[in-house]
N, C-alpha and C. Protein backbone atom coordinates (compact mmCIF):
# COMPACT_ATOMS: atom_id res chain seq x y z
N UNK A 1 0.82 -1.19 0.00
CA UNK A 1 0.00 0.00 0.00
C UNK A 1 0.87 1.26 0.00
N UNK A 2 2.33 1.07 0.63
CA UNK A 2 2.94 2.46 0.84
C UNK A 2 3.27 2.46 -0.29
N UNK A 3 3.68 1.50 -1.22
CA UNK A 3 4.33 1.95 -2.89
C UNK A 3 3.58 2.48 -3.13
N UNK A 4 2.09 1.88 -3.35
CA UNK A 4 1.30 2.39 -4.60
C UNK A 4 1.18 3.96 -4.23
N UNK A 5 0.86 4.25 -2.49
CA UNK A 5 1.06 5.95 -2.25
C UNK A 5 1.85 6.74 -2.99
N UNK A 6 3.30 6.10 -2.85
CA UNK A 6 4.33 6.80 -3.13
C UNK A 6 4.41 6.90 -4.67
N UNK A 7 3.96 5.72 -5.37
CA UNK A 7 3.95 5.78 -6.86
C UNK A 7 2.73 7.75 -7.19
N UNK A 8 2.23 7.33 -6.74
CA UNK A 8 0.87 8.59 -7.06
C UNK A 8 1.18 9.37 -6.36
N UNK A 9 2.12 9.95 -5.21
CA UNK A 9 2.80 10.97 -5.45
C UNK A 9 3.65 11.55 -5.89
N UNK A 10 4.56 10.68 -6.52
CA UNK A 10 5.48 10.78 -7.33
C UNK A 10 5.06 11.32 -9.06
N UNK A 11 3.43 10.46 -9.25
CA UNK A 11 3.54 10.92 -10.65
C UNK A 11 2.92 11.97 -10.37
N UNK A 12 2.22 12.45 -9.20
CA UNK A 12 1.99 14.27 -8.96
C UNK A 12 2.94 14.83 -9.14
N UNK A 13 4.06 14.85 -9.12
CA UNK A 13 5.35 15.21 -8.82
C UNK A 13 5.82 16.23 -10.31
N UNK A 14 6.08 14.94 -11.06
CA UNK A 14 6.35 14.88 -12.08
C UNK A 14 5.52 15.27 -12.77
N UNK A 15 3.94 15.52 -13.09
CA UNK A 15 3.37 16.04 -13.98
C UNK A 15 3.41 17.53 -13.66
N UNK A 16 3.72 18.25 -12.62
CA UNK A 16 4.24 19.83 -12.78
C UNK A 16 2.98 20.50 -11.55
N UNK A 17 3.25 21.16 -11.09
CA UNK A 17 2.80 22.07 -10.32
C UNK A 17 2.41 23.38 -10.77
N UNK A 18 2.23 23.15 -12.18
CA UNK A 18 1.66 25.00 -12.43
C UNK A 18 0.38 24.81 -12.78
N UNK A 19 -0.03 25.75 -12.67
CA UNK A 19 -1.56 26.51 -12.62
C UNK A 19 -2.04 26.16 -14.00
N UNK A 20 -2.94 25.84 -14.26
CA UNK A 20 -3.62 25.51 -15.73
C UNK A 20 -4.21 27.16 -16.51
N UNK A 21 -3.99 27.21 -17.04
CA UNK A 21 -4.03 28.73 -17.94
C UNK A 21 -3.63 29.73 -17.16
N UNK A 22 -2.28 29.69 -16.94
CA UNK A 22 -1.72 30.29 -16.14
C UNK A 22 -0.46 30.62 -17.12
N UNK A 23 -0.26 31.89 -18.06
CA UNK A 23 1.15 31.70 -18.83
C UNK A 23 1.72 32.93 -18.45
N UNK A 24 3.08 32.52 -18.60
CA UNK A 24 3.42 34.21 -18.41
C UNK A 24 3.23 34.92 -20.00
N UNK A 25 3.58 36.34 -19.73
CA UNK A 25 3.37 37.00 -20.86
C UNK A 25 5.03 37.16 -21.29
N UNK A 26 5.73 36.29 -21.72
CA UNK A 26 6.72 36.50 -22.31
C UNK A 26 6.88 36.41 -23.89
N UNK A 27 7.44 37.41 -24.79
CA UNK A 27 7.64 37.30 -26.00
C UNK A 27 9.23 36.32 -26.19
N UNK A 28 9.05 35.13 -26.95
CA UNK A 28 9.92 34.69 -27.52
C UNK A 28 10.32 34.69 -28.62
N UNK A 29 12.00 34.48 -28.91
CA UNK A 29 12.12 35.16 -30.20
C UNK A 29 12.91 33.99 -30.53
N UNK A 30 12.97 32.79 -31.47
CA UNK A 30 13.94 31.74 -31.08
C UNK A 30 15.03 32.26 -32.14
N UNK A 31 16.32 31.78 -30.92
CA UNK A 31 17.72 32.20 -32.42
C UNK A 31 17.60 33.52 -33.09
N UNK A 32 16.76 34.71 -32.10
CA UNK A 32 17.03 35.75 -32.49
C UNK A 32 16.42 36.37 -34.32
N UNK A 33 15.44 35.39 -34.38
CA UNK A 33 14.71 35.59 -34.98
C UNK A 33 13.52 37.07 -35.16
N UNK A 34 13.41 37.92 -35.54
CA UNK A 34 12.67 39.24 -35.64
C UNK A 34 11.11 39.08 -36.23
N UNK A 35 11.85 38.89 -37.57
CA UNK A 35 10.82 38.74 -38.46
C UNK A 35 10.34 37.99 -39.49
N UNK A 36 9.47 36.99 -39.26
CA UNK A 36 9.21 36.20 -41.20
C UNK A 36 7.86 36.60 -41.18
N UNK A 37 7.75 37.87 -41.55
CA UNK A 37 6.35 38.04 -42.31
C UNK A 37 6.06 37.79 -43.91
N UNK A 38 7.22 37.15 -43.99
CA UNK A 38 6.87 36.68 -45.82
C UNK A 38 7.71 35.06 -45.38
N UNK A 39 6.51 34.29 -46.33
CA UNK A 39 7.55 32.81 -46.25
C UNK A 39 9.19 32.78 -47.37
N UNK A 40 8.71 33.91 -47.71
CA UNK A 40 10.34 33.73 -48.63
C UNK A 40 11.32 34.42 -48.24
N UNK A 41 10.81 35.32 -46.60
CA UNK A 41 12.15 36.28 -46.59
C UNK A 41 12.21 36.71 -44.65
N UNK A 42 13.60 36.60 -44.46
CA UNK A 42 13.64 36.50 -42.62
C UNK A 42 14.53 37.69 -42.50
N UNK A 43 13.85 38.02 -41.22
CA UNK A 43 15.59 39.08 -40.57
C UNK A 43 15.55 38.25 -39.14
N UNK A 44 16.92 38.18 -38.97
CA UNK A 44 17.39 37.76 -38.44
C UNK A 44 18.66 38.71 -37.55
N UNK A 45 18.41 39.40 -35.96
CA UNK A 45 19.13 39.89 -35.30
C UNK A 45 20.46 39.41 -34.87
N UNK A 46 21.56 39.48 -35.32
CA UNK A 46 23.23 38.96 -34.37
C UNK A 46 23.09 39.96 -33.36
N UNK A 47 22.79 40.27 -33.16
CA UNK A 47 23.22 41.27 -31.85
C UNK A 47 21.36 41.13 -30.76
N UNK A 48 21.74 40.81 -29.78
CA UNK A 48 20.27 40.15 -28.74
C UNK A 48 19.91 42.06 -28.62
N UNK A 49 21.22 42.72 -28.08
CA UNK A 49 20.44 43.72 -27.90
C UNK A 49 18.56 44.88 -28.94
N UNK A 50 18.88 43.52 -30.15
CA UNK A 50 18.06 44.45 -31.35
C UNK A 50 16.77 43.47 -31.15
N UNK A 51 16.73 42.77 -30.65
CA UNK A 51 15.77 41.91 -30.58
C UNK A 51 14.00 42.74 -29.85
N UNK A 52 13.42 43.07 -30.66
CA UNK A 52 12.17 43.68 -30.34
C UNK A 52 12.33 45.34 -30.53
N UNK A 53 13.45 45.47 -31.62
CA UNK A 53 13.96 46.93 -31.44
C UNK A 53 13.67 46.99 -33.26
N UNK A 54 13.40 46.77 -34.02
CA UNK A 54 13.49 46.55 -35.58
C UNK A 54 12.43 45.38 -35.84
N UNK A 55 11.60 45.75 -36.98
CA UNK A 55 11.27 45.14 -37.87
C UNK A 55 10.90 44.58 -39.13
N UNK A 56 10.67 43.54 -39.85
CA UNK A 56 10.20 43.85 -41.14
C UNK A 56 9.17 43.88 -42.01
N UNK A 57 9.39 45.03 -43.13
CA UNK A 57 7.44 45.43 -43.52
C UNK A 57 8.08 45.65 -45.36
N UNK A 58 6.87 45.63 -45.77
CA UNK A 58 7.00 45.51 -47.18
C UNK A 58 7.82 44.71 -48.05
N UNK A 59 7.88 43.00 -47.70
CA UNK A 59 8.89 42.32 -48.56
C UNK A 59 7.97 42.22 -49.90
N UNK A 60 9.05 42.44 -51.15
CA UNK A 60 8.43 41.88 -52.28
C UNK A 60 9.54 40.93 -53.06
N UNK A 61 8.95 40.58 -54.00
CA UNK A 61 9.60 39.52 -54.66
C UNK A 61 9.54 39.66 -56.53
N UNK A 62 10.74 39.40 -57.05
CA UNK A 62 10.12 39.84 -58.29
C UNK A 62 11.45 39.14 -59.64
N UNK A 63 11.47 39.01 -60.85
CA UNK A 63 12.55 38.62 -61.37
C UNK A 63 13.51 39.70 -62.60
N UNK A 64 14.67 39.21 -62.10
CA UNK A 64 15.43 40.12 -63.82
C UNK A 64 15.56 39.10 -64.33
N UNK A 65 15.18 38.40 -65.79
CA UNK A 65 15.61 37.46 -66.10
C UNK A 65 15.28 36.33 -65.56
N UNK A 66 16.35 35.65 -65.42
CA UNK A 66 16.33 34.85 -64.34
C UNK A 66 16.60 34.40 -63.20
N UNK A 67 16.83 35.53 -62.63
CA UNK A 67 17.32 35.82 -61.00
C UNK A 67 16.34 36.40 -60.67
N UNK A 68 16.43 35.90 -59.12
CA UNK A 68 15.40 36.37 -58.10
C UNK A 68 15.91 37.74 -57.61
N UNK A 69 15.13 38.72 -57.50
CA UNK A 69 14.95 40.19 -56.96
C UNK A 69 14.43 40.42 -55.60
N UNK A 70 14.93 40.87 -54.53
CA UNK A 70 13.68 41.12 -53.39
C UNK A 70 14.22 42.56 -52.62
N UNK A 71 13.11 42.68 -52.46
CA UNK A 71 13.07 44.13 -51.63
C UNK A 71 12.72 44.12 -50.31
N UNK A 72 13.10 44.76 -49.47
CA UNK A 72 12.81 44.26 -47.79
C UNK A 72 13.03 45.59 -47.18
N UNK A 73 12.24 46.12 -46.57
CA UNK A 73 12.21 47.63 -45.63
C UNK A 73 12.22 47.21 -44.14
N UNK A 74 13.30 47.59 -43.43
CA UNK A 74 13.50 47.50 -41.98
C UNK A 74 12.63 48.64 -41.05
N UNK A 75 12.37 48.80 -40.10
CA UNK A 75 11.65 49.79 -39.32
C UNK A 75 12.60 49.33 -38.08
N UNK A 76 12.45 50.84 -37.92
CA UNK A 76 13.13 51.11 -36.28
C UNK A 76 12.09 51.34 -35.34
N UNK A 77 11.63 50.03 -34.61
CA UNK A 77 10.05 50.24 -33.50
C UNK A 77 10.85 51.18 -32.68
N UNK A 78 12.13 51.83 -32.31
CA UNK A 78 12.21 52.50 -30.88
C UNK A 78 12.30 54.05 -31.11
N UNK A 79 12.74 54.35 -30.06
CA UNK A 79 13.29 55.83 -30.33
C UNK A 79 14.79 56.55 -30.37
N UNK A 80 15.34 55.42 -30.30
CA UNK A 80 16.85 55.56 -30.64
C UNK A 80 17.27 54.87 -31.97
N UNK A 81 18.38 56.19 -32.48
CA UNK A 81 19.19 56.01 -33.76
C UNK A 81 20.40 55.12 -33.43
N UNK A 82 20.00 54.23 -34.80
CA UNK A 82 20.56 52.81 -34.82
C UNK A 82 22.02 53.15 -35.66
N UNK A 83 22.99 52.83 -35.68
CA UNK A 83 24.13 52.67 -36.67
C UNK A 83 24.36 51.62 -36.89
N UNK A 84 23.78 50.69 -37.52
CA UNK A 84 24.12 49.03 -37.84
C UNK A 84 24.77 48.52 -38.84
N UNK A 85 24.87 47.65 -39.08
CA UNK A 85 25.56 46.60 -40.47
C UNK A 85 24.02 45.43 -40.48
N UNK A 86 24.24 45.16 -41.98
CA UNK A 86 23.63 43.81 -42.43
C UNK A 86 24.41 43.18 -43.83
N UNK A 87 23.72 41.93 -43.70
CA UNK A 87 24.12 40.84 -44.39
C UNK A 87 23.08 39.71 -45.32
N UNK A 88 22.94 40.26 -46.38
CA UNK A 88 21.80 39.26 -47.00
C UNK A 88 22.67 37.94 -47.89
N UNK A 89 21.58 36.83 -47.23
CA UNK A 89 22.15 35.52 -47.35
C UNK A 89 21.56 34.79 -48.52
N UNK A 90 21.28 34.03 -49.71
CA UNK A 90 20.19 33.62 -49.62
C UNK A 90 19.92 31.98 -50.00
N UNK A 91 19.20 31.41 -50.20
CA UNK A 91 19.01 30.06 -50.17
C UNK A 91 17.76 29.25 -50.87
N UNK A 92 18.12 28.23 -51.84
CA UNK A 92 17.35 27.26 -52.50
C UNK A 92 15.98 27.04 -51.60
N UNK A 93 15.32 26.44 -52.54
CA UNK A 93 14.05 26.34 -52.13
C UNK A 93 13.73 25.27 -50.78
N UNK A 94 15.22 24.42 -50.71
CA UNK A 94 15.53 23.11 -49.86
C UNK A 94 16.13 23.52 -48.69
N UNK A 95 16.19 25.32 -48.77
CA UNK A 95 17.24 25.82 -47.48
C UNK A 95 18.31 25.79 -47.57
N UNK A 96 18.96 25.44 -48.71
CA UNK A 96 20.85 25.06 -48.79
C UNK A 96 21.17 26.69 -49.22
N UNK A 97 22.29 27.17 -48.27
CA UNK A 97 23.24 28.22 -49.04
C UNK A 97 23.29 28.48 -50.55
N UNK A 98 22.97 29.39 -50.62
CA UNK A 98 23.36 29.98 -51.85
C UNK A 98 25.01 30.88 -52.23
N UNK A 99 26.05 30.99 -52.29
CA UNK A 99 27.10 31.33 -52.27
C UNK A 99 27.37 32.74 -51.22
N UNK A 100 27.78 32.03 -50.34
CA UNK A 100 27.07 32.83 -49.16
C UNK A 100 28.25 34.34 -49.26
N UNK A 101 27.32 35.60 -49.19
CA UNK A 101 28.29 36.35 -49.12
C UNK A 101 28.55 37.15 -47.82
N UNK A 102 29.73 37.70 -47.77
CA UNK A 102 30.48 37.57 -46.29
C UNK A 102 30.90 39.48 -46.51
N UNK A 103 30.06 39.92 -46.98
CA UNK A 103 30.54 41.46 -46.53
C UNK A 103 29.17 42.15 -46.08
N UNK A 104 29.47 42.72 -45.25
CA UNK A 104 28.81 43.46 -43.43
C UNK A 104 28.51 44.81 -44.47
N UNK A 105 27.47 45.50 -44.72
CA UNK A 105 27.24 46.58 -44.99
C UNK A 105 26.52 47.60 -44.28
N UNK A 106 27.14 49.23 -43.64
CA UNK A 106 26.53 50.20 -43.10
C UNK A 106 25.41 50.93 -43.35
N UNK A 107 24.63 50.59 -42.57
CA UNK A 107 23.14 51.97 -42.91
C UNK A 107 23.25 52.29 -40.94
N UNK A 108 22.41 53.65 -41.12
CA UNK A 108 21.71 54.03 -40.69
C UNK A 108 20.48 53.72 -40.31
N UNK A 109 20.00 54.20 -39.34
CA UNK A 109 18.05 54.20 -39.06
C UNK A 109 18.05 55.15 -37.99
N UNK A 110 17.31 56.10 -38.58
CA UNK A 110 16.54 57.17 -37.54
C UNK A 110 15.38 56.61 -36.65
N UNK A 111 15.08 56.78 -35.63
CA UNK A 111 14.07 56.71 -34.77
C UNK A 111 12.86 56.24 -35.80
N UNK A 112 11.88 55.70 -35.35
CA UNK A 112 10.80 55.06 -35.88
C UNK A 112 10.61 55.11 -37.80
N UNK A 113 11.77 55.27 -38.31
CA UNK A 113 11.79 55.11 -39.25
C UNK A 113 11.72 53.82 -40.49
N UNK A 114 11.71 54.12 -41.52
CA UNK A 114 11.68 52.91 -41.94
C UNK A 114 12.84 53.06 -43.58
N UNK A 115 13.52 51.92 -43.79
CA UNK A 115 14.67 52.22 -44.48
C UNK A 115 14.72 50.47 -45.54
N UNK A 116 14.69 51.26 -47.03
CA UNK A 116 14.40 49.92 -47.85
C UNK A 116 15.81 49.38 -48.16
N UNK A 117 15.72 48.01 -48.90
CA UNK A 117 17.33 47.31 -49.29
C UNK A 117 16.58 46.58 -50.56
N UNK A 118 17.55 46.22 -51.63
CA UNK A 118 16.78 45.63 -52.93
C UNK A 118 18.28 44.75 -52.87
N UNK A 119 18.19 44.02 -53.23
CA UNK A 119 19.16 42.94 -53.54
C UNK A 119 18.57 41.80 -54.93
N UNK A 120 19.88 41.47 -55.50
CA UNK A 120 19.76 40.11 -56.43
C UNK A 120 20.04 38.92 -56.25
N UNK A 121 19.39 37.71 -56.12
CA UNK A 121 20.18 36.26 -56.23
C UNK A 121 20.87 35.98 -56.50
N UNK A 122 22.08 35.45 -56.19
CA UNK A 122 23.19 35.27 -57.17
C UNK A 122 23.19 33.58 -57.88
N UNK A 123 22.00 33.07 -58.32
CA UNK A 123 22.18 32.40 -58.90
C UNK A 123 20.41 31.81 -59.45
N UNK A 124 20.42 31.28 -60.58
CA UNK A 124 18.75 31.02 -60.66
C UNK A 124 17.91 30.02 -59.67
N UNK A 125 18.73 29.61 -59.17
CA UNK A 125 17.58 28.90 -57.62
C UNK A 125 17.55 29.63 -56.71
N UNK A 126 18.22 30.59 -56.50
CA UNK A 126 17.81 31.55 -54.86
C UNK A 126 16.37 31.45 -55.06
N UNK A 127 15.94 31.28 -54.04
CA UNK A 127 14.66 31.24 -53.61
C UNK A 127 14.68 32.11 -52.12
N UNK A 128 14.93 31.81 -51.03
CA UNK A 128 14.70 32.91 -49.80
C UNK A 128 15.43 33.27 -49.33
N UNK A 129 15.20 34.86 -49.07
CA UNK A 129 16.23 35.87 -48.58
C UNK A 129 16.42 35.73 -46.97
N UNK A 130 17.18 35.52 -46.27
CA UNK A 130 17.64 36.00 -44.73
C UNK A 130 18.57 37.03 -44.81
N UNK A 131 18.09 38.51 -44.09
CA UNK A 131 18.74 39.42 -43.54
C UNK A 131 19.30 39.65 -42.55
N UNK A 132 20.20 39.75 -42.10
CA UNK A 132 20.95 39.91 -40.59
C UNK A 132 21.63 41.14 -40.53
N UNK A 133 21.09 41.57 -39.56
CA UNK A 133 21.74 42.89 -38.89
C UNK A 133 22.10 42.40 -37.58
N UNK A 134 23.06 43.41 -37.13
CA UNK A 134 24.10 43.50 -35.77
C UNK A 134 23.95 45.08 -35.76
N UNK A 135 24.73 44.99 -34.59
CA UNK A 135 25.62 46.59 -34.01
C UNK A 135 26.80 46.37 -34.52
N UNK A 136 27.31 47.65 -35.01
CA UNK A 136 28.65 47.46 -35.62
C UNK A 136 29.84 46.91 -34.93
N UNK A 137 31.03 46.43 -34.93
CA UNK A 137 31.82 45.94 -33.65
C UNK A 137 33.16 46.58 -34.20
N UNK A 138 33.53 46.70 -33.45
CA UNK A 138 35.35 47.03 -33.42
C UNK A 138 36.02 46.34 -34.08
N UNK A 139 36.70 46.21 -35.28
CA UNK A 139 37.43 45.11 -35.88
C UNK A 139 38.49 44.79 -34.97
N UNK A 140 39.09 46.06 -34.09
CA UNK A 140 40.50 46.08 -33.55
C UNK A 140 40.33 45.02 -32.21
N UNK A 141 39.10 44.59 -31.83
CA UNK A 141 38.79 43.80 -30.46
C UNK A 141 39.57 42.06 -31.08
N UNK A 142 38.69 41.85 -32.10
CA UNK A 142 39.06 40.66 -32.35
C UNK A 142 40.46 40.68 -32.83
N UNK A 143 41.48 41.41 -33.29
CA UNK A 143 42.84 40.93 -33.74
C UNK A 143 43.58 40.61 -32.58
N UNK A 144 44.36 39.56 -33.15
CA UNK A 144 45.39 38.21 -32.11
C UNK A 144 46.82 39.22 -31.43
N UNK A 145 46.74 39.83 -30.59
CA UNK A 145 47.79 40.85 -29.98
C UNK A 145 48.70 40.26 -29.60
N UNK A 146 48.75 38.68 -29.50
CA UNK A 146 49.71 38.14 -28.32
C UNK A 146 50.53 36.99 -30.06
N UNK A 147 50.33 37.57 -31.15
CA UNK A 147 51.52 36.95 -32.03
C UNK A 147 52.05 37.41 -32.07
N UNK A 148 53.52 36.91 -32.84
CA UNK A 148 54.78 38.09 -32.81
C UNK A 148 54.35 38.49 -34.11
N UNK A 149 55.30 39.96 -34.32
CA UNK A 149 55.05 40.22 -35.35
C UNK A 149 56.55 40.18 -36.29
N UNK A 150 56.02 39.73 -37.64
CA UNK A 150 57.49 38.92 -38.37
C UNK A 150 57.82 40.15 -39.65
């Protein structure tokens, strides 16, 4: 008789002690994720501090030829001027890299403003755009101080 007690308090235990419609009000953002208001196009925050600070409005989609075209307008939800970098990535219809390019470009954003970017595919399967912005960083933080120099 004392097992079977102990069994049925135990699986009280284990099924959780919280309140049934009881949630907190927390916004989650997974991996710093912002925005996919289009299934073909993401921004994506590197820097946590931007997270609920920017978003994105007016993606379109369109072709030259045979490359994919897209247009994507960032908004600044706060009241502070942003000095950032971004990085548009983009990727097959399967999610695979598209020749990923690796240069950080400067804009601006004024207070509740909103600021467009047009970019090309670089190849005829790009299919979806990911944007990433950061805060700009110090190049001089990351260089190796402790090599010799030859």
């Amino acid at each position: 008789m004392k097992k079977l007690y102990l069994i049925v308090i135990l699986a009280f235990l284990m099924s959780g002690c919280s309140a049934i419609g009881m949630q907190p009000n927390i916004k989650h953002h997974q991996q710093n994720t912002i925005s996919s208001v289009h299934p073909r196009a993401q921004l994506v925050a590197a820097s946590t501090g931007l997270v609920g600070k920017l978003d994105m409005v007016n993606v379109r989609f369109g072709t030259v030829g045979q490359l994919q075209r897209a247009e994507v307008s960032i908004q600044n939800l706060s009241n502070k001027r942003y000095s950032l970098e971004y990085l548009y990535t983009w990727e097959d219809q399967q999610g695979f890299a598209i020749n990923q390019n690796v240069v950080w470009k400067r804009f601006t954003l004024a207070p509740r403003a909103i600021k467009s970017f047009q970019t090309i595919g670089p190849a005829p399967d790009a299919y979806k755009i990911n944007m990433t912005v950061r805060l700009p960083d110090d190049i001089f933080i990351h260089q190796d101080i402790t090599s010799p120099k030859r």
